[in-house]
N, C-alpha and C. Protein backbone atom coordinates (compact mmCIF):
# COMPACT_ATOMS: atom_id res chain seq x y z
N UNK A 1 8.26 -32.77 -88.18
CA UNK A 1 6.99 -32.71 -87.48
C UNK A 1 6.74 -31.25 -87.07
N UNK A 2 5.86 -30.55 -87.66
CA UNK A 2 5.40 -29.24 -87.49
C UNK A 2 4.49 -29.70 -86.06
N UNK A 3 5.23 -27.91 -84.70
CA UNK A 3 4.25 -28.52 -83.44
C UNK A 3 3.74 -27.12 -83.17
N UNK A 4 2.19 -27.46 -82.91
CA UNK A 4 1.40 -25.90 -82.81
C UNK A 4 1.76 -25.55 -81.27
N UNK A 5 1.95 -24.80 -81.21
CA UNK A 5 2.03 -24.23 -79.08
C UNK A 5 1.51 -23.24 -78.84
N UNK A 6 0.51 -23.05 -77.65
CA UNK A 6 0.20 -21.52 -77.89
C UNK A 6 0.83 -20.78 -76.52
N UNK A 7 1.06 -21.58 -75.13
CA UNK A 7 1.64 -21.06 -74.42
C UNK A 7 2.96 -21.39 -73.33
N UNK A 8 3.29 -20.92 -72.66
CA UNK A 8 4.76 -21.97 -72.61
C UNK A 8 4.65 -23.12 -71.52
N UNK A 9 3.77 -23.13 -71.20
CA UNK A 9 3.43 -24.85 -70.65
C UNK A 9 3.30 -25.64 -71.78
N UNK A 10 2.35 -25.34 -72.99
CA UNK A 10 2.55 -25.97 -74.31
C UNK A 10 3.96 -25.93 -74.53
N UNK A 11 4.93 -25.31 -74.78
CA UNK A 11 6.43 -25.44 -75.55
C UNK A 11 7.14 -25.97 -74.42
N UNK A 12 7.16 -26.09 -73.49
CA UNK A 12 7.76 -26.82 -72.28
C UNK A 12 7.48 -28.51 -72.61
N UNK A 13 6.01 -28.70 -72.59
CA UNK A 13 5.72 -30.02 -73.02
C UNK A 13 6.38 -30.98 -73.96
N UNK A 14 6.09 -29.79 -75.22
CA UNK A 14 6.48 -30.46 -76.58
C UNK A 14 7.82 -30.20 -76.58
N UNK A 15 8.74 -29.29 -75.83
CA UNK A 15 10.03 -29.84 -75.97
C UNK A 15 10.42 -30.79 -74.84
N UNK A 16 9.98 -31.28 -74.22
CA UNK A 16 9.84 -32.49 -73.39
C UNK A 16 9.96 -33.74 -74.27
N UNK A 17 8.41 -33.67 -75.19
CA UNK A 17 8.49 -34.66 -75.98
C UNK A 17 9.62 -35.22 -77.06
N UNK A 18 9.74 -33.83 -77.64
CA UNK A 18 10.78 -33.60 -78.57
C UNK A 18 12.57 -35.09 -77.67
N UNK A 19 12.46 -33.88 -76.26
CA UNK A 19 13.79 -34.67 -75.86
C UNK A 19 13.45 -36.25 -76.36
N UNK A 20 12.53 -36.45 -75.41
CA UNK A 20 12.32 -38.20 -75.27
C UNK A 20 12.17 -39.01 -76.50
N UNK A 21 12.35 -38.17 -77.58
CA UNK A 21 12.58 -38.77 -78.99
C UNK A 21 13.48 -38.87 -79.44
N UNK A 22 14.24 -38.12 -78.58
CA UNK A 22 16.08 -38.38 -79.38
C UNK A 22 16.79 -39.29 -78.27
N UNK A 23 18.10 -39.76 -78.72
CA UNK A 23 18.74 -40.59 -78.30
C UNK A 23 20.08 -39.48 -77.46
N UNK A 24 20.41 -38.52 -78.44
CA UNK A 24 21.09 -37.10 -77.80
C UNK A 24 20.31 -35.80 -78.90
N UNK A 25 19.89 -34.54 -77.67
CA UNK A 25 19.61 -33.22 -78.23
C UNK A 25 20.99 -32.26 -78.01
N UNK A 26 20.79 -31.67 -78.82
CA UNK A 26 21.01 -29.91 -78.24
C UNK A 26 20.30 -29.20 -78.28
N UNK A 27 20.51 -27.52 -78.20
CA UNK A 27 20.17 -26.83 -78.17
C UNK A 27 19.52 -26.62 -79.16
N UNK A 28 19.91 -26.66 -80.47
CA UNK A 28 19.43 -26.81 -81.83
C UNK A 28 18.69 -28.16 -82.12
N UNK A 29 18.30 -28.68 -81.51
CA UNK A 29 17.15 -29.75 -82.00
C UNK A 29 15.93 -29.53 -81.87
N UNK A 30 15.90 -28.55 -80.67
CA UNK A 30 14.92 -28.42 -79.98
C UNK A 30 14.30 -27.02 -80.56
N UNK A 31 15.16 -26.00 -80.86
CA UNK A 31 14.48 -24.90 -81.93
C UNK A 31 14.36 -25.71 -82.91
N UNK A 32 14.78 -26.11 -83.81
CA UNK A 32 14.75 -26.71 -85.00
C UNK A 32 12.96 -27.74 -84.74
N UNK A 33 13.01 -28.51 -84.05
CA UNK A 33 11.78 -29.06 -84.22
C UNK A 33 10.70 -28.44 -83.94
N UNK A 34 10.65 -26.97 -82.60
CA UNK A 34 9.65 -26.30 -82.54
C UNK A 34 9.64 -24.99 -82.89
N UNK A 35 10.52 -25.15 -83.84
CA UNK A 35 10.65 -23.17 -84.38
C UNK A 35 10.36 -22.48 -83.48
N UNK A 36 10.91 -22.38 -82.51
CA UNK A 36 11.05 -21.48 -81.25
C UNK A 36 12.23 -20.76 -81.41
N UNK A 37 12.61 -19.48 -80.64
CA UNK A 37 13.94 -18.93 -80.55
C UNK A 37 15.13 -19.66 -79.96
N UNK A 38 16.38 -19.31 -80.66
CA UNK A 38 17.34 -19.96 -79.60
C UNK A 38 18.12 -19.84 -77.92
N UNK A 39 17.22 -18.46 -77.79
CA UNK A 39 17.28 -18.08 -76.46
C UNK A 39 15.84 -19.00 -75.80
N UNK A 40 15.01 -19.06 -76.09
CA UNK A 40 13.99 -20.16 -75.32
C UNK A 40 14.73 -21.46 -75.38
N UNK A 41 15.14 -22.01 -76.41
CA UNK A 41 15.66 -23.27 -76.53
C UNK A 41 16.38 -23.76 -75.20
N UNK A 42 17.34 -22.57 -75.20
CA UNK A 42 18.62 -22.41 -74.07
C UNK A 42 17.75 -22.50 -72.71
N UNK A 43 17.02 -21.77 -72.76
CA UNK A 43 16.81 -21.02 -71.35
C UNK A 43 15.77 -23.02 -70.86
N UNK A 44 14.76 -23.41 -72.01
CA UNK A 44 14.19 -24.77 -71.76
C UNK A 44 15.09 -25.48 -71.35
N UNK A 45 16.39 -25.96 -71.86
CA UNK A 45 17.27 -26.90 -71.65
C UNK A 45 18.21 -26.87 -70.37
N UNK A 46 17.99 -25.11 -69.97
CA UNK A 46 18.62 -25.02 -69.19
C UNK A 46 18.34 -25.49 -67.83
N UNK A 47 16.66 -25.18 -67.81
CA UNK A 47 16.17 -25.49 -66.66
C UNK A 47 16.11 -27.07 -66.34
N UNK A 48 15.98 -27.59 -67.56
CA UNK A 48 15.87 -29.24 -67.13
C UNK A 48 17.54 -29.74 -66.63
N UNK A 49 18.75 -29.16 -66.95
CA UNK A 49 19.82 -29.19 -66.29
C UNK A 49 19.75 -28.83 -64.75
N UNK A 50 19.24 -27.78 -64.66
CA UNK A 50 19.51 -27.56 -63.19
C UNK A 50 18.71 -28.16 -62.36
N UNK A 51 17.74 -28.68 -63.06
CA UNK A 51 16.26 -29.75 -62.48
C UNK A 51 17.16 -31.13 -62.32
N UNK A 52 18.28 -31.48 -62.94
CA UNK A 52 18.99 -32.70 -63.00
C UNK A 52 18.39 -33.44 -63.48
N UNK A 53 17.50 -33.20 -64.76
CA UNK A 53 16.58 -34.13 -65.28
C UNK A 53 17.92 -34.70 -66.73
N UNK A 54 18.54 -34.19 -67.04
CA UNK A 54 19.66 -34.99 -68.02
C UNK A 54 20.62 -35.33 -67.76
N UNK A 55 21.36 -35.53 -68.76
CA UNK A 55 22.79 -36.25 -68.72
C UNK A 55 23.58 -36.11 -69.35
N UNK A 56 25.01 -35.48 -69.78
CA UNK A 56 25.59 -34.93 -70.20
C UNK A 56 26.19 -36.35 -71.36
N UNK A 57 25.96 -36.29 -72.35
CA UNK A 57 26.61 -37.42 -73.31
C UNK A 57 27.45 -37.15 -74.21
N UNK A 58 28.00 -35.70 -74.64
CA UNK A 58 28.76 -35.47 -75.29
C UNK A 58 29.38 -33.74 -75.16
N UNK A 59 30.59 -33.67 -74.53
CA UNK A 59 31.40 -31.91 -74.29
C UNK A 59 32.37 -32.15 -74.89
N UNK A 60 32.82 -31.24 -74.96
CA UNK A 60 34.52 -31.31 -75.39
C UNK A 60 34.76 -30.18 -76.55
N UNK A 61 35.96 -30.26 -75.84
CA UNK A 61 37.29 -29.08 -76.91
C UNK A 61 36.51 -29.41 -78.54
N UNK A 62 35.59 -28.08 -79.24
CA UNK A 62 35.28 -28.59 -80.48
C UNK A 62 33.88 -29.22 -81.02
N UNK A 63 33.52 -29.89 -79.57
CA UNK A 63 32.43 -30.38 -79.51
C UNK A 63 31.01 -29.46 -79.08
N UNK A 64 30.26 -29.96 -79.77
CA UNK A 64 28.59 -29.46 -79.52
C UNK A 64 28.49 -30.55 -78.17
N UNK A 65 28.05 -29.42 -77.26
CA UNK A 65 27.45 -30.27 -75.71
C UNK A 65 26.17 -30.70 -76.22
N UNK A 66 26.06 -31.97 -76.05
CA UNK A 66 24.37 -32.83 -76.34
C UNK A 66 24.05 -33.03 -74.88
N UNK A 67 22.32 -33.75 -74.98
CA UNK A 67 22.17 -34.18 -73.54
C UNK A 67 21.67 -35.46 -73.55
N UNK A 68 20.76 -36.12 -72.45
CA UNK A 68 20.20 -36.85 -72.80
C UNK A 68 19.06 -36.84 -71.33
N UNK A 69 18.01 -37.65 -71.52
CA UNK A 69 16.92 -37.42 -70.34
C UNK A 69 17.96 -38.19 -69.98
N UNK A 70 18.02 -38.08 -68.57
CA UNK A 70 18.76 -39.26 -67.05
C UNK A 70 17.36 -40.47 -67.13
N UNK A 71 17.92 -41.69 -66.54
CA UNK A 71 17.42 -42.73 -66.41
C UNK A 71 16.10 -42.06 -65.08
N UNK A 72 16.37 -41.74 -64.08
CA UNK A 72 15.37 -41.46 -63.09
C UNK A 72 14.91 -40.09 -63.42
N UNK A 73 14.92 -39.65 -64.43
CA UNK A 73 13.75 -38.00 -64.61
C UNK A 73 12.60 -38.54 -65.21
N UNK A 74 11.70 -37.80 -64.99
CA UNK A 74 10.08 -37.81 -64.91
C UNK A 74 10.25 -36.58 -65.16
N UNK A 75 8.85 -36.54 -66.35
CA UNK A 75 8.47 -36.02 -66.72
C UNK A 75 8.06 -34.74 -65.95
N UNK A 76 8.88 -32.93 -66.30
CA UNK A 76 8.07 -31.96 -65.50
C UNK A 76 7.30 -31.24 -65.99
N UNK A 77 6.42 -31.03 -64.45
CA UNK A 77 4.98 -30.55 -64.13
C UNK A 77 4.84 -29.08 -64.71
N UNK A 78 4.57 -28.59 -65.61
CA UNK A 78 4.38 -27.09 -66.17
C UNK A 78 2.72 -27.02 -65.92
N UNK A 79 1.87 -27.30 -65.07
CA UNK A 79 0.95 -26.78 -64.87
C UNK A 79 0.55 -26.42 -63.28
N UNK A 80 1.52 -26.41 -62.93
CA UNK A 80 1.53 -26.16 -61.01
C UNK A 80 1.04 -24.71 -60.93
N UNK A 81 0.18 -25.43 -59.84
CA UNK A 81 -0.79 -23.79 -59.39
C UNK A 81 -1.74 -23.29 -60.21
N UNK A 82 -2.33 -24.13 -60.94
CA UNK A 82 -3.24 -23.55 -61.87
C UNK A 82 -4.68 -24.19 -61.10
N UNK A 83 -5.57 -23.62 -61.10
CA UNK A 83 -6.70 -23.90 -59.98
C UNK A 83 -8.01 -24.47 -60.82
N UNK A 84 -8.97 -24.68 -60.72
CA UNK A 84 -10.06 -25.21 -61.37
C UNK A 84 -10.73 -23.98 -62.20
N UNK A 85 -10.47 -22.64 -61.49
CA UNK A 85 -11.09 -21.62 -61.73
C UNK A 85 -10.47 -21.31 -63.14
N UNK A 86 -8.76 -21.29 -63.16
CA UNK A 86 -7.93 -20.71 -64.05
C UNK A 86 -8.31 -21.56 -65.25
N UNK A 87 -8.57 -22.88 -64.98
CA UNK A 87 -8.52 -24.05 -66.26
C UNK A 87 -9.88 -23.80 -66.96
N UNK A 88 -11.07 -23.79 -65.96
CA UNK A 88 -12.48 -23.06 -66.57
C UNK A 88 -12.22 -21.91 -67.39
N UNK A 89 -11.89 -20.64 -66.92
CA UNK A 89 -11.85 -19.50 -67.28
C UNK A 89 -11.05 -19.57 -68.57
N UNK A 90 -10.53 -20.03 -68.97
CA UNK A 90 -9.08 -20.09 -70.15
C UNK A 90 -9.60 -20.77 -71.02
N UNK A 91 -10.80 -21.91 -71.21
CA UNK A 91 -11.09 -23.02 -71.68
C UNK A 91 -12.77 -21.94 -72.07
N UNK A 92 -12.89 -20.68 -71.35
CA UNK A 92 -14.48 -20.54 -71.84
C UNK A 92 -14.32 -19.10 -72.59
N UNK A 93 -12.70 -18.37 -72.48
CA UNK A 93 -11.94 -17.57 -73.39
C UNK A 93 -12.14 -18.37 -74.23
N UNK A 94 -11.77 -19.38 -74.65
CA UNK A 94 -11.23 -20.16 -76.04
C UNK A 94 -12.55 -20.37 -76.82
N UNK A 95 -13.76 -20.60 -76.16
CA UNK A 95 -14.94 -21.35 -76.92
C UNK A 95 -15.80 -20.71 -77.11
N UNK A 96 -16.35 -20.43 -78.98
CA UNK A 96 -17.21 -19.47 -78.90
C UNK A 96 -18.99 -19.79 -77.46
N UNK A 97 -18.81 -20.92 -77.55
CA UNK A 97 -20.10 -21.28 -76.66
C UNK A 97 -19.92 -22.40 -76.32
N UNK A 98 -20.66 -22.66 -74.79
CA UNK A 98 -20.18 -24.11 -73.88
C UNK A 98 -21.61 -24.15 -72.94
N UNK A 99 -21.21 -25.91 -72.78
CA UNK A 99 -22.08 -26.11 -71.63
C UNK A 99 -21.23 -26.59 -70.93
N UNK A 100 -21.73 -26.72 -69.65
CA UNK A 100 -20.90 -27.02 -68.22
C UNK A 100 -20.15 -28.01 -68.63
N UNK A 101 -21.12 -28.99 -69.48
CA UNK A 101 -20.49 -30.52 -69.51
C UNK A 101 -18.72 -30.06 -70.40
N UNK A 102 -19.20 -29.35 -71.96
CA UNK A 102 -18.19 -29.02 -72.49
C UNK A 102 -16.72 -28.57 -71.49
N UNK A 103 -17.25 -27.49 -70.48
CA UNK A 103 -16.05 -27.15 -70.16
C UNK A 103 -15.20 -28.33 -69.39
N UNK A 104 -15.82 -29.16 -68.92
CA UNK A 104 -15.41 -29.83 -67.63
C UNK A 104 -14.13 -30.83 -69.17
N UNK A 105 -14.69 -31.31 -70.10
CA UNK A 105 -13.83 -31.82 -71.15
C UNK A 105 -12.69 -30.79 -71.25
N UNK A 106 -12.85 -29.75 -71.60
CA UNK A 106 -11.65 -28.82 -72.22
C UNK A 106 -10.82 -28.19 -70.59
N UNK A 107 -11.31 -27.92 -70.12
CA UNK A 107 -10.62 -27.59 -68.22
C UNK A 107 -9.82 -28.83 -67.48
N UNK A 108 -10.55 -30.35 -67.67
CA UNK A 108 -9.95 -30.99 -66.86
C UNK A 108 -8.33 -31.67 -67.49
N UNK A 109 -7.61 -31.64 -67.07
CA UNK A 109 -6.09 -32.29 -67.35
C UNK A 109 -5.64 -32.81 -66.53
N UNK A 110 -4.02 -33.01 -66.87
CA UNK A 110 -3.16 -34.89 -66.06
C UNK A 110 -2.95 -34.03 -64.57
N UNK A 111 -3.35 -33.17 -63.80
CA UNK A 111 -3.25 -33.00 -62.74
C UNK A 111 -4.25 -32.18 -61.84
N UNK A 112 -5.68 -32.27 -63.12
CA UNK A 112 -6.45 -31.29 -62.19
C UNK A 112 -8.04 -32.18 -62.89
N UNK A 113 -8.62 -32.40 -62.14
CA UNK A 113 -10.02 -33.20 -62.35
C UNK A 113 -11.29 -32.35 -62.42
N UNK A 114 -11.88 -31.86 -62.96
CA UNK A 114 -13.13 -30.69 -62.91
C UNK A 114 -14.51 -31.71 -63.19
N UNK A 115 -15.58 -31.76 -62.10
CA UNK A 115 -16.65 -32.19 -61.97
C UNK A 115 -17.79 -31.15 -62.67
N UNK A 116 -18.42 -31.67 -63.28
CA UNK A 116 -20.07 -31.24 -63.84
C UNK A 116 -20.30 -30.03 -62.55
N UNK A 117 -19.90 -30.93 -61.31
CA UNK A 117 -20.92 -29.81 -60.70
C UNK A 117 -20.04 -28.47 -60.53
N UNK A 118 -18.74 -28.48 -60.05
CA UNK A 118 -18.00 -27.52 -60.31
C UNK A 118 -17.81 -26.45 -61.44
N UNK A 119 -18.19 -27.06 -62.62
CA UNK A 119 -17.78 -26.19 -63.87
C UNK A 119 -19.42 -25.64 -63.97
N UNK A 120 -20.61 -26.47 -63.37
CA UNK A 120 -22.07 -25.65 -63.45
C UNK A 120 -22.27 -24.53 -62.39
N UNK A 121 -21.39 -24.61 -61.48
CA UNK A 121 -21.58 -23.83 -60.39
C UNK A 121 -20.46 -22.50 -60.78
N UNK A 122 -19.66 -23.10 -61.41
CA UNK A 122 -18.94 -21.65 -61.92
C UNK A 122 -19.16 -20.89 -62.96
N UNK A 123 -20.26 -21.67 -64.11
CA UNK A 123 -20.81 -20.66 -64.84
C UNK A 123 -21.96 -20.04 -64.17
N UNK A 124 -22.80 -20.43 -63.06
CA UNK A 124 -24.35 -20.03 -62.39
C UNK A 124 -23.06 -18.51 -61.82
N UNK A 125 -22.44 -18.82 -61.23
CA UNK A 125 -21.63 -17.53 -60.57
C UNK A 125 -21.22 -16.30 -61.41
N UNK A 126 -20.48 -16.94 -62.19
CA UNK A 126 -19.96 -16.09 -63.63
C UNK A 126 -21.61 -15.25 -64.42
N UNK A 127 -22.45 -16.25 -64.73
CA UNK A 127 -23.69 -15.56 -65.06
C UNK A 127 -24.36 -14.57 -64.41
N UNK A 128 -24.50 -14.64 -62.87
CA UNK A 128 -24.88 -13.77 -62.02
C UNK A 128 -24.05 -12.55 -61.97
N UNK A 129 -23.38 -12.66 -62.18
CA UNK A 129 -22.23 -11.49 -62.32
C UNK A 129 -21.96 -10.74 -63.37
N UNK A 130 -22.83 -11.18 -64.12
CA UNK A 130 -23.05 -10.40 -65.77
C UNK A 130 -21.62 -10.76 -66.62
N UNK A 131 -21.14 -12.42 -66.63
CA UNK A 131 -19.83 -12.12 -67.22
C UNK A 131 -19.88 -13.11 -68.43
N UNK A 132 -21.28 -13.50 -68.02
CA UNK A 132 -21.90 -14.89 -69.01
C UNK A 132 -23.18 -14.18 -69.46
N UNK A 133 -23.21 -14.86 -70.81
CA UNK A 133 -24.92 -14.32 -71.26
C UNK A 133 -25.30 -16.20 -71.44
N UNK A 134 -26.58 -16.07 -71.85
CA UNK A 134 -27.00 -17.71 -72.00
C UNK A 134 -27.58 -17.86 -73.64
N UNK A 135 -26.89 -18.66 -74.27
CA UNK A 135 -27.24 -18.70 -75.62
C UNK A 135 -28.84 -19.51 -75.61
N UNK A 136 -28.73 -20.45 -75.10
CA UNK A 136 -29.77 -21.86 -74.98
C UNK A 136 -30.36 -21.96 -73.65
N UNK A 137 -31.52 -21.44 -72.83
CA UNK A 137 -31.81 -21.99 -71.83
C UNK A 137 -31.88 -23.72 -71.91
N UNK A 138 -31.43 -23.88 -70.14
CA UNK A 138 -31.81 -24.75 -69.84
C UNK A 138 -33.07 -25.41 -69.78
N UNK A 139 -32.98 -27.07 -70.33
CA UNK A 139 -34.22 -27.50 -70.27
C UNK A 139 -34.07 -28.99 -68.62
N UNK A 140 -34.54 -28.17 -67.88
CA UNK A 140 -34.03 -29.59 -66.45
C UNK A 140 -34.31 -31.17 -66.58
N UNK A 141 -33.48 -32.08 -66.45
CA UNK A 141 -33.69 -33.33 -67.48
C UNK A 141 -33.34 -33.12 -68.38
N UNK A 142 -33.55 -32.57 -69.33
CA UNK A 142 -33.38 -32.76 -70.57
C UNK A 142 -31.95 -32.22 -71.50
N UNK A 143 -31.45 -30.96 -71.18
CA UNK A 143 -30.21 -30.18 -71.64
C UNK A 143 -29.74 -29.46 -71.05
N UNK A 144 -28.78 -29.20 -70.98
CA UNK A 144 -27.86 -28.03 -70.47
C UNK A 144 -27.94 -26.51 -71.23
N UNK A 145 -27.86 -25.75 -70.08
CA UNK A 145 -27.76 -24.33 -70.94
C UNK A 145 -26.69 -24.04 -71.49
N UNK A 146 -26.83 -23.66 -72.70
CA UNK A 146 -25.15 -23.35 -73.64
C UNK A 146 -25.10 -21.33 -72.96
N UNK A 147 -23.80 -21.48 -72.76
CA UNK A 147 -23.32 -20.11 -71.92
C UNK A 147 -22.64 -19.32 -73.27
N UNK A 148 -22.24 -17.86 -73.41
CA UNK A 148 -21.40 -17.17 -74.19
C UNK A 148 -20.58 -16.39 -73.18
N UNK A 149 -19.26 -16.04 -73.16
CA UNK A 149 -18.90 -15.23 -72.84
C UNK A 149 -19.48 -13.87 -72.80
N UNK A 150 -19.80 -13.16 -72.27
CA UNK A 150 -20.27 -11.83 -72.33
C UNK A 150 -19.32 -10.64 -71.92
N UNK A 151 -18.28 -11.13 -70.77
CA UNK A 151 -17.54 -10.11 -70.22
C UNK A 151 -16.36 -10.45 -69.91
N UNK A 152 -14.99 -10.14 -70.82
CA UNK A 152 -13.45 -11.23 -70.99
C UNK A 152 -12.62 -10.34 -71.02
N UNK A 153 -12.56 -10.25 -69.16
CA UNK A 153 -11.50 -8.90 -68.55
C UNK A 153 -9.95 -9.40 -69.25
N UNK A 154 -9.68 -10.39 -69.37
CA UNK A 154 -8.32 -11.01 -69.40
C UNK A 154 -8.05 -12.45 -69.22
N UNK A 155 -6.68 -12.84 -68.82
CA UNK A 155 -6.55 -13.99 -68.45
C UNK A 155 -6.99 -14.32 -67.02
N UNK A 156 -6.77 -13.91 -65.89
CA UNK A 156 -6.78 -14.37 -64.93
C UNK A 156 -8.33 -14.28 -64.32
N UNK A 157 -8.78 -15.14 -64.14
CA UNK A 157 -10.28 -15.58 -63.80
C UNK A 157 -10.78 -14.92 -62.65
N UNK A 158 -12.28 -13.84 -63.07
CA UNK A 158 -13.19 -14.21 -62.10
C UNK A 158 -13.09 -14.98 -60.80
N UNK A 159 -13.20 -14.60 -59.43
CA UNK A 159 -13.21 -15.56 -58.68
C UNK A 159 -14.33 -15.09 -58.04
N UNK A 160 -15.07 -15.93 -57.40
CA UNK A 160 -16.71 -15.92 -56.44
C UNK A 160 -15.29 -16.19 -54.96
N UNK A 161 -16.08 -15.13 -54.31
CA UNK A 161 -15.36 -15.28 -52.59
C UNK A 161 -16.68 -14.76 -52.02
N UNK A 162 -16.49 -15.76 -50.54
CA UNK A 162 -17.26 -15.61 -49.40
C UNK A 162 -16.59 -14.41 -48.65
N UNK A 163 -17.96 -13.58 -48.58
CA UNK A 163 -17.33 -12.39 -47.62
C UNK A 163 -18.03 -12.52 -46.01
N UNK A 164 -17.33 -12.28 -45.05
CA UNK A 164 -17.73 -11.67 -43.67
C UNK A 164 -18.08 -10.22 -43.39
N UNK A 165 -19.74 -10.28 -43.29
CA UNK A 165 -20.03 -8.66 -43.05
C UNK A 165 -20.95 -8.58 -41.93
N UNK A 166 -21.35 -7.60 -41.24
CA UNK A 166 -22.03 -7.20 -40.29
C UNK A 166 -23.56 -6.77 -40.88
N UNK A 167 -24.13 -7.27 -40.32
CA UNK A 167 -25.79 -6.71 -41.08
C UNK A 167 -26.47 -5.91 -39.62
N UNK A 168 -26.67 -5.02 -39.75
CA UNK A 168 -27.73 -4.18 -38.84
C UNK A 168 -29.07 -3.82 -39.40
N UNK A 169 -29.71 -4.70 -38.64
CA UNK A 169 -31.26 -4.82 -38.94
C UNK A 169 -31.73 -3.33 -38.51
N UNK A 170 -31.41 -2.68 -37.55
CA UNK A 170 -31.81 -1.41 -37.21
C UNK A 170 -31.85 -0.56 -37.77
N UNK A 171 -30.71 -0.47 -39.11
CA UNK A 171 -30.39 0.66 -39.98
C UNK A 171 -30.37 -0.24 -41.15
N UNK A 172 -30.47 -1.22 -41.35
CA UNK A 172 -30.13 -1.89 -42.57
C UNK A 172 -29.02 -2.17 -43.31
N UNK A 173 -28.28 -1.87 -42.54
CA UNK A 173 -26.69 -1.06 -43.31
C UNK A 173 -25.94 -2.46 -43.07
N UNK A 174 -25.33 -2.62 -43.98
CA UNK A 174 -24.06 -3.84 -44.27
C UNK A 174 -22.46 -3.21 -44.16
N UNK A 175 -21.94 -4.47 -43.31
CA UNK A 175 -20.46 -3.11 -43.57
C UNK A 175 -19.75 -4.61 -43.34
N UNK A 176 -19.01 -4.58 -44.49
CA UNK A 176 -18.00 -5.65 -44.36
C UNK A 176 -16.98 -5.63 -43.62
N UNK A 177 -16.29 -6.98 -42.96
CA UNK A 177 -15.30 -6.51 -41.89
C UNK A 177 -14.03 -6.61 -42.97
N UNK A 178 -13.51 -5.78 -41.87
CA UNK A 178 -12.26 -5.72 -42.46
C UNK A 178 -11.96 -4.36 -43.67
N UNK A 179 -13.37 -3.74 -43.69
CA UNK A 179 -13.47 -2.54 -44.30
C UNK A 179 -14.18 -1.34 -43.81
N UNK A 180 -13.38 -0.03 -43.90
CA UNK A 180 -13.80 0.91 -43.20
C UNK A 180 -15.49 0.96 -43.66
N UNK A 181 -16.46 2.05 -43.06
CA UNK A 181 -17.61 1.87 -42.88
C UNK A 181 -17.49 3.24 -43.75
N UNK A 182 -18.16 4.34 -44.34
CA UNK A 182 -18.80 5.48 -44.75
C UNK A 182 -19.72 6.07 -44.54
């Protein structure tokens, strides 16, 4: 079974899966099924040992150490800490063009839920910010606006933050707190 991965929450997964298909792995089952290196292999297997997610089924003088999942391991979480923003942003890298609805399909996963209105409110932000162009205006009722990337600093997403600033109507002057004035 040839397995595509592109990042290591993907190869974490699929050698997850990989385990729960054998009866005993090693180290070499697990490169071998995902043509990965044998230092990832190690370093994957290693962590689910110290996680106490296996079970030792075969050591010895001579012997290849195998493992096996333990009866009480569950399945681990390789997407912790990833925010609505990160899953949008990564999902609108990937697509030459999207509508809100699209992203909320490709962003939402088994531990993070993304609403229409969330993924529309983060491209209206992203757009204002010159980081979106709009392929398709919106028609209200009727369609969604298809978005393009326009501006793809990297991986880590754009974020919209509420700032606290001082407004002086007298001078007009804005001065955010928490930042010197000029």
């Amino acid at each position: 079974m040839r397995v595509t991965v592109q990042t290591k929450a993907d190869v974490a997964d699929a050698a997850w899966a990989v385990a729960l298909r054998m009866t005993a792995f090693g180290y070499g089952e697990i490169e071998a099924e995902l043509k990965i290196g044998a230092k990832q292999a190690v370093r994957i297997v290693r962590g689910w040992t110290a996680a106490g997610l296996l079970v030792v089924v075969q050591e010895g003088r001579g012997l290849r150490k195998l493992w096996s999942i333990a009866p009480q391991a569950q399945r681990p979480s390789f997407a912790k800490g990833r925010s609505a923003e990160d899953n949008l942003w990564t999902a609108m890298r990937g697509l030459k063009s999207f509508t809100p609805t699209e992203l909320c399909a490709h962003a939402t996963g088994p531990n993070l839920v993304i609403t229409n209105e969330d993924a529309t409110a983060y491209c209206r932000a992203l757009f204002a910010a010159g980081y979106l162009g709009v392929a398709r205006k919106a028609e209200p009722g009727r369609r969604e606006a298809i978005y393009r990337l326009a501006r793809n600093t990297g991986p880590k997403p754009p974020r919209e933050k509420r700032v606290r600033a001082v407004i002086d109507d007298n001078t007009n002057a804005i001065v955010v707190i928490g930042q010197v004035a000029s």
